[in-house]
C-alpha atoms as a PDB file:
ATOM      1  CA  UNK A   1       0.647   5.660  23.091  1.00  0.00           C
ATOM      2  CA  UNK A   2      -2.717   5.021  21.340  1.00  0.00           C
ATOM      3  CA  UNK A   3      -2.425   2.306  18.911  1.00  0.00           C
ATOM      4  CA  UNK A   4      -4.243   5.046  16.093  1.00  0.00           C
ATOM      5  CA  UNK A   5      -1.302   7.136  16.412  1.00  0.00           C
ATOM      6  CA  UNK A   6       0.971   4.176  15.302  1.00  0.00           C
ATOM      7  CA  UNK A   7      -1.326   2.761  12.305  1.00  0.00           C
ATOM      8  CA  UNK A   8      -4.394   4.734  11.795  1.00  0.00           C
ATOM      9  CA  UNK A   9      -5.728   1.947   9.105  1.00  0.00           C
ATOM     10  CA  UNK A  10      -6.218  -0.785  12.543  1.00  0.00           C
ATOM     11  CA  UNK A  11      -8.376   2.807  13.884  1.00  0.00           C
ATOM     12  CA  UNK A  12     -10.426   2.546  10.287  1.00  0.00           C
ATOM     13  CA  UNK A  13     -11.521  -0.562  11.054  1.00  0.00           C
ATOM     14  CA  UNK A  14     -14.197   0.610  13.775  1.00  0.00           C
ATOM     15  CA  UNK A  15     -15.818   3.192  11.361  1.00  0.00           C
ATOM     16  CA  UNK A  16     -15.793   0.982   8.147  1.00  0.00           C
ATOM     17  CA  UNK A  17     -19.148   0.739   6.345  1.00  0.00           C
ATOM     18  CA  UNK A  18     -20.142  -2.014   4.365  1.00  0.00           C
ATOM     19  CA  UNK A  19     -21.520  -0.367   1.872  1.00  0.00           C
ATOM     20  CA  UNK A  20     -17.853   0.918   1.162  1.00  0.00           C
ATOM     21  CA  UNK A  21     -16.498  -3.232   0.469  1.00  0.00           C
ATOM     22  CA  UNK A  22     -17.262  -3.820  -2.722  1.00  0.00           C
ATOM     23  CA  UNK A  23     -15.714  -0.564  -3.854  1.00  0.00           C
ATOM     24  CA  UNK A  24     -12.462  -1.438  -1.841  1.00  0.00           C
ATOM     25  CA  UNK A  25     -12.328  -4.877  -3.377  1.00  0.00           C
ATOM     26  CA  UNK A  26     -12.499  -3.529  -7.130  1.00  0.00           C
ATOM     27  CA  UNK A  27      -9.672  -0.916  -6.109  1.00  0.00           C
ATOM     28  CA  UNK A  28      -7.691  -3.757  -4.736  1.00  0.00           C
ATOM     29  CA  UNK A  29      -7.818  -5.742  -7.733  1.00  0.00           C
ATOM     30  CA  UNK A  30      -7.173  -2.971  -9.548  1.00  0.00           C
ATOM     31  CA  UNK A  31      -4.636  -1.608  -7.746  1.00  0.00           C
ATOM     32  CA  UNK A  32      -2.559  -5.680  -7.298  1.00  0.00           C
ATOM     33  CA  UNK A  33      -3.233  -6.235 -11.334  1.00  0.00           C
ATOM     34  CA  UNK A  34      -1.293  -3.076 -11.943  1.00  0.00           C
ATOM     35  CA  UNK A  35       1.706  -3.176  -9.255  1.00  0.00           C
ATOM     36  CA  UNK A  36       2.121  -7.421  -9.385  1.00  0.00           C
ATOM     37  CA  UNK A  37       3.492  -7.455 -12.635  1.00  0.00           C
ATOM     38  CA  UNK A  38       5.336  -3.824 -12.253  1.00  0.00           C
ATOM     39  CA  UNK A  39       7.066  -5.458  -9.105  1.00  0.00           C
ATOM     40  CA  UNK A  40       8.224  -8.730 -10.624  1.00  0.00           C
ATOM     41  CA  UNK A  41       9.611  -7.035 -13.760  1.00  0.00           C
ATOM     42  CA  UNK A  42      11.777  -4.689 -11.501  1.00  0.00           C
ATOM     43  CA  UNK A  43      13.028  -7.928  -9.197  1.00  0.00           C
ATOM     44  CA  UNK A  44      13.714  -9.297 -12.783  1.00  0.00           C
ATOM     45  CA  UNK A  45      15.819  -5.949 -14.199  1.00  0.00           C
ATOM     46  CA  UNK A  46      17.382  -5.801 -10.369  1.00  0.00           C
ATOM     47  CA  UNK A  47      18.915  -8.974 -11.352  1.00  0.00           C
ATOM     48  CA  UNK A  48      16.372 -11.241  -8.460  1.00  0.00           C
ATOM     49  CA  UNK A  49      13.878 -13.637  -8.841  1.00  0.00           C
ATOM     50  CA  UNK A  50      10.484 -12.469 -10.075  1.00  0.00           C
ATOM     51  CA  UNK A  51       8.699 -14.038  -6.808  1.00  0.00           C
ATOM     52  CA  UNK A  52      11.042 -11.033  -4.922  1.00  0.00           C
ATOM     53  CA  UNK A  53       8.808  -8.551  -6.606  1.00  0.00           C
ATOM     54  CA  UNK A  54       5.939 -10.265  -5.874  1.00  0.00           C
ATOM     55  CA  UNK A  55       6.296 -10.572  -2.064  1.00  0.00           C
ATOM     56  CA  UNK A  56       7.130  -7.159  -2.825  1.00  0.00           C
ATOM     57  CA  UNK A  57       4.386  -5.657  -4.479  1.00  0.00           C
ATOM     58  CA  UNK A  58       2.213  -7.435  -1.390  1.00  0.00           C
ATOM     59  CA  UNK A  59       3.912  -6.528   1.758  1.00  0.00           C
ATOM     60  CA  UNK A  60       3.797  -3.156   0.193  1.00  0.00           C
ATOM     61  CA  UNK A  61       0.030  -2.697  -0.038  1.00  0.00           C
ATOM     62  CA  UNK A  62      -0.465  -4.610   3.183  1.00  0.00           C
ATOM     63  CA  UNK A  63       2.002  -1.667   5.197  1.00  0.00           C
ATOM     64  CA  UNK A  64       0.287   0.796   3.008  1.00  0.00           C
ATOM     65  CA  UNK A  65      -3.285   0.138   4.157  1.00  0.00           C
ATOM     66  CA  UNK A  66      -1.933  -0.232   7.897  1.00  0.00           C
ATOM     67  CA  UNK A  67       0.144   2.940   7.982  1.00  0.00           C
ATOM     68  CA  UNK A  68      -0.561   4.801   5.329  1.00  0.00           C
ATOM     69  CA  UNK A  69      -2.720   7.534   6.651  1.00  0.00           C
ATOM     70  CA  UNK A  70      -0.083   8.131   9.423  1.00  0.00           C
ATOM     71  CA  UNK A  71       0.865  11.767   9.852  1.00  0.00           C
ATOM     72  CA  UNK A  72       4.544  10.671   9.189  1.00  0.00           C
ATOM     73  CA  UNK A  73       4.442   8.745   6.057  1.00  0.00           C
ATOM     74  CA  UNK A  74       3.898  11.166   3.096  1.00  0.00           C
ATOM     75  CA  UNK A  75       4.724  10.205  -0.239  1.00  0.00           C
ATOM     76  CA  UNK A  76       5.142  13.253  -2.262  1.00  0.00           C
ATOM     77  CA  UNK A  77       7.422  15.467  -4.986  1.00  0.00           C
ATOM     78  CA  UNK A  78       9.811  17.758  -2.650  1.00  0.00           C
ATOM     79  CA  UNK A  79       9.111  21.131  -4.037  1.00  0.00           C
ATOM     80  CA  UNK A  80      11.674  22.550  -6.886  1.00  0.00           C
ATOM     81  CA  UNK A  81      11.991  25.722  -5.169  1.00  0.00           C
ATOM     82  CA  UNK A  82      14.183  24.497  -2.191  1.00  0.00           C
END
């Protein structure tokens, strides 16, 4: 079993272009100024520590960018017809 198959964001890595980094940082930012604060206000409503939602928010984006173009992992709205 091919390791791409698994986590197609390790198979990324060897067709990443530079020119693409600075982009990627800004829409990391972004992306960690938004869901930080969403995170530790839901450990904080669940009744947990705020640095739960943190550690949260983190691991998150760190398994999203490792598996998150897998095949297997779609995040979507079931259809209402079903």
């Amino acid at each position: 079993m091919r390791v791409a198959s698994v986590a197609p964001g390790v198979e990324t890595l060897r067709t990443y272009h530079r020119s693409w980094l600075t982009k990627d940082l800004v829409a990391g930012l972004v992306l960690t100024a938004l869901l930080v604060p969403q995170g530790m206000a839901y450990a904080e409503l669940a009744g947990l520590p705020a640095i739960t939602g943190l550690y949260t928010s983190i691991l998150c984006l760190i398994g999203y960018a490792i598996f998150g173009p897998a095949s297997w992992s779609w995040v979507r709205i079931p259809p209402s017809d079903r």
